[in-house]
PDB file of N, CA and C in Angstrom:
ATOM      1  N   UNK A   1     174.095 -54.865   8.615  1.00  0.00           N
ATOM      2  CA  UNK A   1     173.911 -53.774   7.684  1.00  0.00           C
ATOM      3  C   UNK A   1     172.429 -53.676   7.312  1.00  0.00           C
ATOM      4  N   UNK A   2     171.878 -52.395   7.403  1.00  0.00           N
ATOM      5  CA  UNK A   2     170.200 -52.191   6.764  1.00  0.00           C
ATOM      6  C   UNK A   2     170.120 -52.382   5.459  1.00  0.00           C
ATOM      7  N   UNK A   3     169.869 -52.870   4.820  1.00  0.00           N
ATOM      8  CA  UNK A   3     169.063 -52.915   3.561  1.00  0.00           C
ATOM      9  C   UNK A   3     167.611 -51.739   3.272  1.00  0.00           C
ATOM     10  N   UNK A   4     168.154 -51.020   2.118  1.00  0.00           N
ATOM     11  CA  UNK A   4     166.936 -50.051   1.492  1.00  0.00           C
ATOM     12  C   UNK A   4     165.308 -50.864   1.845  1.00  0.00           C
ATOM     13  N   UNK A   5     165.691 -52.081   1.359  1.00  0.00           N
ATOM     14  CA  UNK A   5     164.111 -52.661   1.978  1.00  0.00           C
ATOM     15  C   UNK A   5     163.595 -52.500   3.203  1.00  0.00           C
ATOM     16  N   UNK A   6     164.411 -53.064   4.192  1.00  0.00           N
ATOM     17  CA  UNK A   6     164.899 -52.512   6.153  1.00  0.00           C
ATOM     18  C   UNK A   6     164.163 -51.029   6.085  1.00  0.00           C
ATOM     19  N   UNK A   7     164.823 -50.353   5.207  1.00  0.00           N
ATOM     20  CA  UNK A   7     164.718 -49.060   5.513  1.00  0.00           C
ATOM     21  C   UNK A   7     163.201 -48.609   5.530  1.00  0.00           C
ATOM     22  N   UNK A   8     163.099 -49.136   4.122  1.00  0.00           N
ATOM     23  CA  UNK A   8     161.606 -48.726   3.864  1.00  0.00           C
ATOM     24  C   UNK A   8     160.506 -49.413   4.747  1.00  0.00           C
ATOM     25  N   UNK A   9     160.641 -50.144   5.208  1.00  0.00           N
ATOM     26  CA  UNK A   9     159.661 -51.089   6.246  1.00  0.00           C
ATOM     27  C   UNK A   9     159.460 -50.266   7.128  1.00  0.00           C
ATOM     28  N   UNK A  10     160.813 -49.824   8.064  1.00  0.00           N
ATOM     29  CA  UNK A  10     160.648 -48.828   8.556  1.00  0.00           C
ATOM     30  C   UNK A  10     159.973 -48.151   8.977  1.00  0.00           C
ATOM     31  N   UNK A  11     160.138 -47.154   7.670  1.00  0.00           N
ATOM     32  CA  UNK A  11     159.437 -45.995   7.572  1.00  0.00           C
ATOM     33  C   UNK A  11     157.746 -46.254   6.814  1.00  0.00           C
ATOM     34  N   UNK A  12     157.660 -47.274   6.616  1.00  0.00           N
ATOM     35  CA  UNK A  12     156.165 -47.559   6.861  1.00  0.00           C
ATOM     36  C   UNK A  12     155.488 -47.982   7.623  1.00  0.00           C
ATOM     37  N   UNK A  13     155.998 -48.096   8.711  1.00  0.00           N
ATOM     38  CA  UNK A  13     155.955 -48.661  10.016  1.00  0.00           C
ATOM     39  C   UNK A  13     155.472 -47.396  10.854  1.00  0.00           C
ATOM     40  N   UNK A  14     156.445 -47.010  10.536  1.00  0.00           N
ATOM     41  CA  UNK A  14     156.315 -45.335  11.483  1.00  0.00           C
ATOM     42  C   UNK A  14     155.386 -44.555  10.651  1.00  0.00           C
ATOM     43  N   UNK A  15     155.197 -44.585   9.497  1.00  0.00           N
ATOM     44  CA  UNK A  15     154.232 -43.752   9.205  1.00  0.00           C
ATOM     45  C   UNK A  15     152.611 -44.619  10.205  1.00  0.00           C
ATOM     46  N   UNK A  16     152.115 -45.768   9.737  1.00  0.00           N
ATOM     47  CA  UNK A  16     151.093 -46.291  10.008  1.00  0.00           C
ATOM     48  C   UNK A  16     151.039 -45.996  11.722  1.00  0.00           C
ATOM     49  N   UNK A  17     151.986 -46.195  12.444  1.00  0.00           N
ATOM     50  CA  UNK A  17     151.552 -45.524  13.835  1.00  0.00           C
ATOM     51  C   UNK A  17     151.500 -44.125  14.386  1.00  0.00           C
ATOM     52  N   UNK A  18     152.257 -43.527  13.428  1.00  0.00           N
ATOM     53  CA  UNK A  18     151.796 -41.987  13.679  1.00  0.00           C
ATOM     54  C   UNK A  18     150.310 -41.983  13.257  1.00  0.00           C
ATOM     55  N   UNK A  19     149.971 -42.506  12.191  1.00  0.00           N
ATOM     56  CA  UNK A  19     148.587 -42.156  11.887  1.00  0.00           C
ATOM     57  C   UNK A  19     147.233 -42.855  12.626  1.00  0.00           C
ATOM     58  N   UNK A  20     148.008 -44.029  13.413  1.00  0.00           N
ATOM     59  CA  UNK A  20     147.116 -44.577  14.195  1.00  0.00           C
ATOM     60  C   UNK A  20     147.153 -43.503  15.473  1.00  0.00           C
ATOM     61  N   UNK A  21     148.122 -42.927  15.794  1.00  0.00           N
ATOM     62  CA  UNK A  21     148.151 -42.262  17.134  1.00  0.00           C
ATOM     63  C   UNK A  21     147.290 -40.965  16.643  1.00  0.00           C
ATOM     64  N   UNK A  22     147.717 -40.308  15.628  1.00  0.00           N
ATOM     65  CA  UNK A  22     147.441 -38.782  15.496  1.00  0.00           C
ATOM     66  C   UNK A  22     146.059 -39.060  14.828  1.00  0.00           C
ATOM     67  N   UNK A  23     145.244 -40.486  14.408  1.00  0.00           N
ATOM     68  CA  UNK A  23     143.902 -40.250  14.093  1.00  0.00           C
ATOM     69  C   UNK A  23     142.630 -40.350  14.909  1.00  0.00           C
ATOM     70  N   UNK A  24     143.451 -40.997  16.151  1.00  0.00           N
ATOM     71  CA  UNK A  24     142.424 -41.186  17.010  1.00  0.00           C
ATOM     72  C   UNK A  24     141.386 -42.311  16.814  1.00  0.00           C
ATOM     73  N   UNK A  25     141.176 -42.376  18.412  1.00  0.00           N
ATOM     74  CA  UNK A  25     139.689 -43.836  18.068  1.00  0.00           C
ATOM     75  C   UNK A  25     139.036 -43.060  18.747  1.00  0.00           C
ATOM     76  N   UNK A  26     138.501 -42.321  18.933  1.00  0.00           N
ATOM     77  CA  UNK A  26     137.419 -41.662  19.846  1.00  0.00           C
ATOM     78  C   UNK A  26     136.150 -41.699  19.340  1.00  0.00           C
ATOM     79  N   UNK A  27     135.163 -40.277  19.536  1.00  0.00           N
ATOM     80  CA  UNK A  27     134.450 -39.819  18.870  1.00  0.00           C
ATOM     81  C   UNK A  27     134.759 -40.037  17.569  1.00  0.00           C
ATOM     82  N   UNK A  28     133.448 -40.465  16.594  1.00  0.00           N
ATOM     83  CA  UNK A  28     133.803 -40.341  14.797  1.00  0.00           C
ATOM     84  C   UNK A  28     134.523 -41.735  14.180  1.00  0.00           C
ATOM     85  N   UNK A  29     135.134 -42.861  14.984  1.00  0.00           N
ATOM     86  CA  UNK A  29     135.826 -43.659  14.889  1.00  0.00           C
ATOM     87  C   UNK A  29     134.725 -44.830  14.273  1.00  0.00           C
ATOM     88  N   UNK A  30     135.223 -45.239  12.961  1.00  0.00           N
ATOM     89  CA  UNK A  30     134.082 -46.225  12.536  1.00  0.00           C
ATOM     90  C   UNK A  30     133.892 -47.200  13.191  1.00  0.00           C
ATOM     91  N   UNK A  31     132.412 -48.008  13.047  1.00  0.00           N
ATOM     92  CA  UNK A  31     132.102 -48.934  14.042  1.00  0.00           C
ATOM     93  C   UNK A  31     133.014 -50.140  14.523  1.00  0.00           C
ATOM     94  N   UNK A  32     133.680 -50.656  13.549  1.00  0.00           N
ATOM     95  CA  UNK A  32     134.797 -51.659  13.090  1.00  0.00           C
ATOM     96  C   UNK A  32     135.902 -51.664  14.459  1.00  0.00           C
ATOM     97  N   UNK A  33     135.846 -50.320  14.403  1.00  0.00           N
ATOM     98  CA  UNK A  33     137.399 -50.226  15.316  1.00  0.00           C
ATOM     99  C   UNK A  33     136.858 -49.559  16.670  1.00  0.00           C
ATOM    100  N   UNK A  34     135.514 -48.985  16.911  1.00  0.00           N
ATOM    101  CA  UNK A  34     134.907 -48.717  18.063  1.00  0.00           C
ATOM    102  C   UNK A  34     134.684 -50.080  18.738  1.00  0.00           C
ATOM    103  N   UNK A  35     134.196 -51.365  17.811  1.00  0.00           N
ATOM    104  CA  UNK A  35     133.817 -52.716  18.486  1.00  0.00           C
ATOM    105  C   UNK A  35     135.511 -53.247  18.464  1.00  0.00           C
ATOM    106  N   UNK A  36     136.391 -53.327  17.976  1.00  0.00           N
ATOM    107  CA  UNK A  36     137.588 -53.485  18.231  1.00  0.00           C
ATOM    108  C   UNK A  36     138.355 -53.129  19.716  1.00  0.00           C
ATOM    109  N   UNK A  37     138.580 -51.523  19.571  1.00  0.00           N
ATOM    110  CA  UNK A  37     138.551 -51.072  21.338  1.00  0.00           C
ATOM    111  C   UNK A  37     138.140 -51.489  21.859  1.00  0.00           C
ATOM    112  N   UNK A  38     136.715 -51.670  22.088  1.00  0.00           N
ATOM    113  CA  UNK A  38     135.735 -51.455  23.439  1.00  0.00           C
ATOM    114  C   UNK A  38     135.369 -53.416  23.479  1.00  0.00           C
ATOM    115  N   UNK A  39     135.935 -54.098  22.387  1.00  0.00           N
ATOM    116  CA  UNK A  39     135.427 -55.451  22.470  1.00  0.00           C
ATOM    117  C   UNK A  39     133.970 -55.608  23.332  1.00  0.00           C
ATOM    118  N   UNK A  40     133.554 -54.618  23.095  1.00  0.00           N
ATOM    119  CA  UNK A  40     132.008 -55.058  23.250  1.00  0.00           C
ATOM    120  C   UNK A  40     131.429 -54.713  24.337  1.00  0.00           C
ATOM    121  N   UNK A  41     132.755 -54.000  25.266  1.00  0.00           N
ATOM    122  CA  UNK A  41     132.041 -53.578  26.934  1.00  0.00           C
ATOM    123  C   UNK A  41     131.731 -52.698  27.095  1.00  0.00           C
ATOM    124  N   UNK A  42     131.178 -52.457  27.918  1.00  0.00           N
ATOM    125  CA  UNK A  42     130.317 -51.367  28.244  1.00  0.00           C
ATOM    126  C   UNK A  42     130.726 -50.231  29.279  1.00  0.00           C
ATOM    127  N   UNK A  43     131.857 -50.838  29.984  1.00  0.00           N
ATOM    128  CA  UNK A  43     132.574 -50.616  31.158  1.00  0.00           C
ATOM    129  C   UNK A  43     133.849 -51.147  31.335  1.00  0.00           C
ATOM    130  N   UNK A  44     135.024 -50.529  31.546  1.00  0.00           N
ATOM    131  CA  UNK A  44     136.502 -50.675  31.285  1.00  0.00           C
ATOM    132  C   UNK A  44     137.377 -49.747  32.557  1.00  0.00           C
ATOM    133  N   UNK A  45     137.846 -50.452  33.273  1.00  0.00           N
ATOM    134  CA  UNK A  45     138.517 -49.853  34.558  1.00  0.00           C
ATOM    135  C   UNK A  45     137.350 -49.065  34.917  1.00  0.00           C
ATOM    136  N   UNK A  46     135.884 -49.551  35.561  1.00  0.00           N
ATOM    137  CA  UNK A  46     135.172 -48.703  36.043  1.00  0.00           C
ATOM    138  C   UNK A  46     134.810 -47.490  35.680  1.00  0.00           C
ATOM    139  N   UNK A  47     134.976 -47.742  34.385  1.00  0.00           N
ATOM    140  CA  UNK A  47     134.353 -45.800  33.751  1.00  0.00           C
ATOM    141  C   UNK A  47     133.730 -46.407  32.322  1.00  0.00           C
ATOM    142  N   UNK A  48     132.552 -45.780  32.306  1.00  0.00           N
ATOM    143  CA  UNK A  48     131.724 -45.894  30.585  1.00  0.00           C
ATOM    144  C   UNK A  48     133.003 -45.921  29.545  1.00  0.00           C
ATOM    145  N   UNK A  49     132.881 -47.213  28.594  1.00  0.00           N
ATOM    146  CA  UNK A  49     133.823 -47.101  27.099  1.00  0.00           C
ATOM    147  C   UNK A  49     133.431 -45.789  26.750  1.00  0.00           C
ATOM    148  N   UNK A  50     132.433 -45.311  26.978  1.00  0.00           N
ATOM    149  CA  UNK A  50     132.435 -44.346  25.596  1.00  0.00           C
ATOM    150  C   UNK A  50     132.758 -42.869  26.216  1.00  0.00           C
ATOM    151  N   UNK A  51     132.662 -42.978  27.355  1.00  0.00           N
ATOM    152  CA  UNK A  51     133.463 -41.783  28.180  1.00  0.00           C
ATOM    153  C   UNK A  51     135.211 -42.114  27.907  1.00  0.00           C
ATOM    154  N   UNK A  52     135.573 -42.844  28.337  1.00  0.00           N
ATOM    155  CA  UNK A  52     136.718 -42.963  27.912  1.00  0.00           C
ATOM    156  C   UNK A  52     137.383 -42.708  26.740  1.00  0.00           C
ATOM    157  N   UNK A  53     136.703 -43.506  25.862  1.00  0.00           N
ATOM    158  CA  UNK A  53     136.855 -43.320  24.497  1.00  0.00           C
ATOM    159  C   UNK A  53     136.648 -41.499  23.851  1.00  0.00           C
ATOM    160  N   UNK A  54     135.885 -40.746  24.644  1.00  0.00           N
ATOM    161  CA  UNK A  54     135.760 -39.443  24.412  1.00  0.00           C
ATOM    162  C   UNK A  54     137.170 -38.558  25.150  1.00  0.00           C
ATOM    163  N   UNK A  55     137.440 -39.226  26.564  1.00  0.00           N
ATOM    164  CA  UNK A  55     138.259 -38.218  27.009  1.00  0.00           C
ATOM    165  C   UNK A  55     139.796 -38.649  25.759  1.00  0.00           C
ATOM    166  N   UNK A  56     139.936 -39.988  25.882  1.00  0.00           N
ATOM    167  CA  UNK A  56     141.008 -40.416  24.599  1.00  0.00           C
ATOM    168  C   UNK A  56     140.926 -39.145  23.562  1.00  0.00           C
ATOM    169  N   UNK A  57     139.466 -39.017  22.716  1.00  0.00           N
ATOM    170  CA  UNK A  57     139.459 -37.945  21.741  1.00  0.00           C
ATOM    171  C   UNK A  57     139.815 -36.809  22.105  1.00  0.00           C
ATOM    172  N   UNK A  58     139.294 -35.724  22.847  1.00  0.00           N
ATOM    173  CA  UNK A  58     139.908 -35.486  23.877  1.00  0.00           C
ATOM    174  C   UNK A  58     141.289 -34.958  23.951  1.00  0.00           C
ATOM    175  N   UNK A  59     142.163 -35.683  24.273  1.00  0.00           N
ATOM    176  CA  UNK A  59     143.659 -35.787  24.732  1.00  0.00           C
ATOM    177  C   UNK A  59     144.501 -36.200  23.515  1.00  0.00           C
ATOM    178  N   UNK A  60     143.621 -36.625  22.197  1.00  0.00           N
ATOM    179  CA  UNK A  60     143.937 -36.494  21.038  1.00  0.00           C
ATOM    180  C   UNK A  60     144.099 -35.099  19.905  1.00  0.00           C
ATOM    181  N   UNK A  61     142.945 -34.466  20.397  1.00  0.00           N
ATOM    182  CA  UNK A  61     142.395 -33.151  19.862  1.00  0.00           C
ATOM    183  C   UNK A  61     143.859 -32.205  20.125  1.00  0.00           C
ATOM    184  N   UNK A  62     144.257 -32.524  21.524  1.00  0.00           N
ATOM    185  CA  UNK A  62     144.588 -31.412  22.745  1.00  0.00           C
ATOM    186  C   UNK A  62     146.338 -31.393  21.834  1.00  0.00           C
ATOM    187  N   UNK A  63     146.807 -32.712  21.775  1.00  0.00           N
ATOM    188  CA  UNK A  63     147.797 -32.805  21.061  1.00  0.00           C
ATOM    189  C   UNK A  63     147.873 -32.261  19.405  1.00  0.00           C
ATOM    190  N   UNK A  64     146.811 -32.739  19.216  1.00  0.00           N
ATOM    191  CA  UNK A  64     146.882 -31.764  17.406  1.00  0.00           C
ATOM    192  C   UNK A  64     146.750 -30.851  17.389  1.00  0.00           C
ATOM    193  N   UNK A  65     146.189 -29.998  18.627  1.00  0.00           N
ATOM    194  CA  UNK A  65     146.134 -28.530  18.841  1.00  0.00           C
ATOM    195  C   UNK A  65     147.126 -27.726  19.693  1.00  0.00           C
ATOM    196  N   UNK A  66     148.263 -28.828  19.639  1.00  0.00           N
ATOM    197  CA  UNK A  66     149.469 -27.841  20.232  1.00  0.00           C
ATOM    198  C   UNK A  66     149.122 -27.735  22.095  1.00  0.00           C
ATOM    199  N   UNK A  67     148.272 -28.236  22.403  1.00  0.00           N
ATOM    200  CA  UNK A  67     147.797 -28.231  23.435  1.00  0.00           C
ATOM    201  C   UNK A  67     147.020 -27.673  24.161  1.00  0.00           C
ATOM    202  N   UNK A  68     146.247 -26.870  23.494  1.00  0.00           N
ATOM    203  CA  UNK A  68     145.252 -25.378  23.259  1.00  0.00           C
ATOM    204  C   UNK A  68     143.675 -26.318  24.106  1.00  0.00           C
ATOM    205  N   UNK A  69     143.709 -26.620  25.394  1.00  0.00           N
ATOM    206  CA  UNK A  69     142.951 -26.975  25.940  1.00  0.00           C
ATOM    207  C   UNK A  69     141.311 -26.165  24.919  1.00  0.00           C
ATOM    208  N   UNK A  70     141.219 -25.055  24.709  1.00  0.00           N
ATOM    209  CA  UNK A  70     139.829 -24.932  24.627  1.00  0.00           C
ATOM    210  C   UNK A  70     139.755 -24.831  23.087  1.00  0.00           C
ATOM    211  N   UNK A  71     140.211 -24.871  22.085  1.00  0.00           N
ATOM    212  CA  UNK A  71     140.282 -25.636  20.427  1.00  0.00           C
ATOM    213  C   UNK A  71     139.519 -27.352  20.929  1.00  0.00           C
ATOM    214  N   UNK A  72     140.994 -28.345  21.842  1.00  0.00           N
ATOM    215  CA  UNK A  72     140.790 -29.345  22.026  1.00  0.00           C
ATOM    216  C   UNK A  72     139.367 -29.700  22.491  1.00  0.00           C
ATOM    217  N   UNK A  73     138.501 -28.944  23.248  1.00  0.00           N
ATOM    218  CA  UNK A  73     137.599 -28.975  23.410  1.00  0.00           C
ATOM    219  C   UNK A  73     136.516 -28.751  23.071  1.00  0.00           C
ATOM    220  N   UNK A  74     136.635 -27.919  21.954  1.00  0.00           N
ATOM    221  CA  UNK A  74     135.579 -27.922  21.033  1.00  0.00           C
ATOM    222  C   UNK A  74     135.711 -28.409  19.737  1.00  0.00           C
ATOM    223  N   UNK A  75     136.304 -29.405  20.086  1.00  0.00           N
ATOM    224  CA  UNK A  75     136.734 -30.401  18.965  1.00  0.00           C
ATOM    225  C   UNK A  75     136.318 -31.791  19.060  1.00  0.00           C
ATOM    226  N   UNK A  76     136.212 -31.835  20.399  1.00  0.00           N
ATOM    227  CA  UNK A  76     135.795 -32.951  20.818  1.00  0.00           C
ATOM    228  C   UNK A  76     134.219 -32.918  21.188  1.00  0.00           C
ATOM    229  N   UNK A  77     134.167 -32.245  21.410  1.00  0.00           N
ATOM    230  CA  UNK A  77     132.326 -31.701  21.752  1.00  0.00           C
ATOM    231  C   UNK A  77     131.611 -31.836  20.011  1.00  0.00           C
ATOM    232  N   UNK A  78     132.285 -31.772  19.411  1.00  0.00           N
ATOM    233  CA  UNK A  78     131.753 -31.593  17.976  1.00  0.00           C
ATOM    234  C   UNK A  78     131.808 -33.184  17.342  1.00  0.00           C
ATOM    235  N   UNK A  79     132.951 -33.623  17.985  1.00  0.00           N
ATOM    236  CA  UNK A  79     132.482 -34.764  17.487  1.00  0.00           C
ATOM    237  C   UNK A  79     131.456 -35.784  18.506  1.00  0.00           C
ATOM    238  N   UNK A  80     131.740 -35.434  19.515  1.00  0.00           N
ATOM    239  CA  UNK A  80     130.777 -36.050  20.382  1.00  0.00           C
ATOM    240  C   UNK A  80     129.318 -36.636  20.040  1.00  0.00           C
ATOM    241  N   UNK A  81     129.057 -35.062  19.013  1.00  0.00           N
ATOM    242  CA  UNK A  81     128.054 -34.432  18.986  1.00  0.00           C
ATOM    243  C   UNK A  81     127.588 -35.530  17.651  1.00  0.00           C
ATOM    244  N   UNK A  82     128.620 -35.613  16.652  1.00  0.00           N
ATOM    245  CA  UNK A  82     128.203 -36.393  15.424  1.00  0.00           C
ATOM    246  C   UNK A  82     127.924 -37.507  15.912  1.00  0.00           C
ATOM    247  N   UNK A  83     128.899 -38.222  16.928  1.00  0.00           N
ATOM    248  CA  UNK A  83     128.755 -39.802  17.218  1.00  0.00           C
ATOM    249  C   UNK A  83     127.422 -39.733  17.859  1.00  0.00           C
ATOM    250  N   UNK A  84     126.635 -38.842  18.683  1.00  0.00           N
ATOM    251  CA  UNK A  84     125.122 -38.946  19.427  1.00  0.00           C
ATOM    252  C   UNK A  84     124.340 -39.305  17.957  1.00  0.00           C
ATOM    253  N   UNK A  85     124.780 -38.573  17.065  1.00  0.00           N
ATOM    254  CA  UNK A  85     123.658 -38.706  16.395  1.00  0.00           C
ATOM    255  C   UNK A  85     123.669 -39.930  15.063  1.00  0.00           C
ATOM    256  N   UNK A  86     124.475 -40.624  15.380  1.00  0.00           N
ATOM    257  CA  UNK A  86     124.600 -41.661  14.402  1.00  0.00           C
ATOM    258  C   UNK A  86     124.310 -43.314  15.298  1.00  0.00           C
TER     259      UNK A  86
END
């Protein structure tokens, strides 16, 4: 039998990974969890972290935008754009 506590675990459970999925580590992602991902490399299955880490944003955007390839893309270009400059 679940217990209300069960329950609620749950559903804090599922909240914290929706918000890990739907916030993205891409572009904009504080340093903390950029050195977390990328543990420090520079290169990951033969492609730049931070290319990767952009197309991730990316394919993140594309999903919060219903799938609207060119929103997603200038969504990601924008943040691209903040992470160059920080």
């Amino acid at each position: 039998m679940t217990t209300a506590d069960d329950v609620r675990a749950i559903q804090q459970r599922v909240a914290l990974c929706r918000a890990r999925i739907y916030g993205g580590y891409g572009p904009g992602a504080d340093e903390a969890t950029f050195d977390r991902w990328t543990r420090d490399r520079s290169v990951f299955a033969g492609q730049p972290v931070v290319e990767r880490l952009s197309e991730f944003a990316r394919r993140t955007a594309a999903e919060k935008a219903g799938g609207t390839p060119a929103v997603a893309e200038d969504a990601a270009a924008a943040r691209d754009s903040v992470r160059s400059r920080t």
